[in-house]
Protein backbone atom coordinates (compact mmCIF):
# COMPACT_ATOMS: atom_id res chain seq x y z
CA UNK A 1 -1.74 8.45 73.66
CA UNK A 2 0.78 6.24 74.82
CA UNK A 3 0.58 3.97 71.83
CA UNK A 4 1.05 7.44 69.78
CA UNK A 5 3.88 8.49 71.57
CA UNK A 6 5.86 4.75 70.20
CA UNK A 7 4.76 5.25 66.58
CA UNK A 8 5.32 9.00 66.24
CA UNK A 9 9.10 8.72 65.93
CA UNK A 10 8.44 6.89 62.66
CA UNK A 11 5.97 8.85 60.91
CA UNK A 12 7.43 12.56 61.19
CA UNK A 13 7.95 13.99 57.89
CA UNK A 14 5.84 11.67 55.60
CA UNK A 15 3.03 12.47 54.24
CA UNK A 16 -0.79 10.88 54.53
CA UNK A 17 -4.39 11.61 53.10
CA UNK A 18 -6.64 11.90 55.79
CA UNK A 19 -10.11 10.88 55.23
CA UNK A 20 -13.37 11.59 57.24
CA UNK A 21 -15.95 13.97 58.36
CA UNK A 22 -16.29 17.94 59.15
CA UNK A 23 -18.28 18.44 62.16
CA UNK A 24 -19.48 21.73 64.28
CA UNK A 25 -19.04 21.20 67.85
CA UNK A 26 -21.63 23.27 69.47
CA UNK A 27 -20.09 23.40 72.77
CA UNK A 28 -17.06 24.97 72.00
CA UNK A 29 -18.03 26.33 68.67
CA UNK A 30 -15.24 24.93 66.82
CA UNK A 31 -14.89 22.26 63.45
CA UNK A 32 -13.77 18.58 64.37
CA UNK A 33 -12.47 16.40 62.15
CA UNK A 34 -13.49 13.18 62.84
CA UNK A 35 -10.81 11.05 61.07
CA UNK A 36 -12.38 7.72 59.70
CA UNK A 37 -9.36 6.51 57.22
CA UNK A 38 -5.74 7.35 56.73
CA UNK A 39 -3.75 6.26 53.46
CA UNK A 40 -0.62 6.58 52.50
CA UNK A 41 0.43 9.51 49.82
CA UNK A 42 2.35 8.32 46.70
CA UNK A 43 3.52 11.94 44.76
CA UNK A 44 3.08 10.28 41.33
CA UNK A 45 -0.88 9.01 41.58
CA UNK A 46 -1.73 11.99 42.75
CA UNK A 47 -0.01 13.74 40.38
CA UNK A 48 -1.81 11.92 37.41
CA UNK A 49 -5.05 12.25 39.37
CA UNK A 50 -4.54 15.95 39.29
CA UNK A 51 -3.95 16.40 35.60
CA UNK A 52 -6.39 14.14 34.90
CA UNK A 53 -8.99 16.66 36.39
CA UNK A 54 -8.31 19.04 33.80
């Protein structure tokens, strides 16, 4: 937490993809996302992506 606590100043307000997996925690009966990569978002690629769904 710590290390979070140095880097956080520098990443509030931009914006990331998170990538990973759903899963149902039993115990508490709630979803965790179990975050396995993060990558940086770039407005224009996604745009194209996007249009290029259609």
């Amino acid at each position: 937490m710590e290390e979070f606590q140095k880097v956080k100043p520098t990443i509030l307000g931009e914006e990331k993809k998170f990538f990973g997996q759903v899963r149902n925690n039993e115990m508490f009966n709630s979803l965790d996302f179990v975050i396995q990569d993060v990558k940086d978002v770039n407005p224009q690629e996604m745009i194209k992506e996007l249009e290029g769904k259609n």
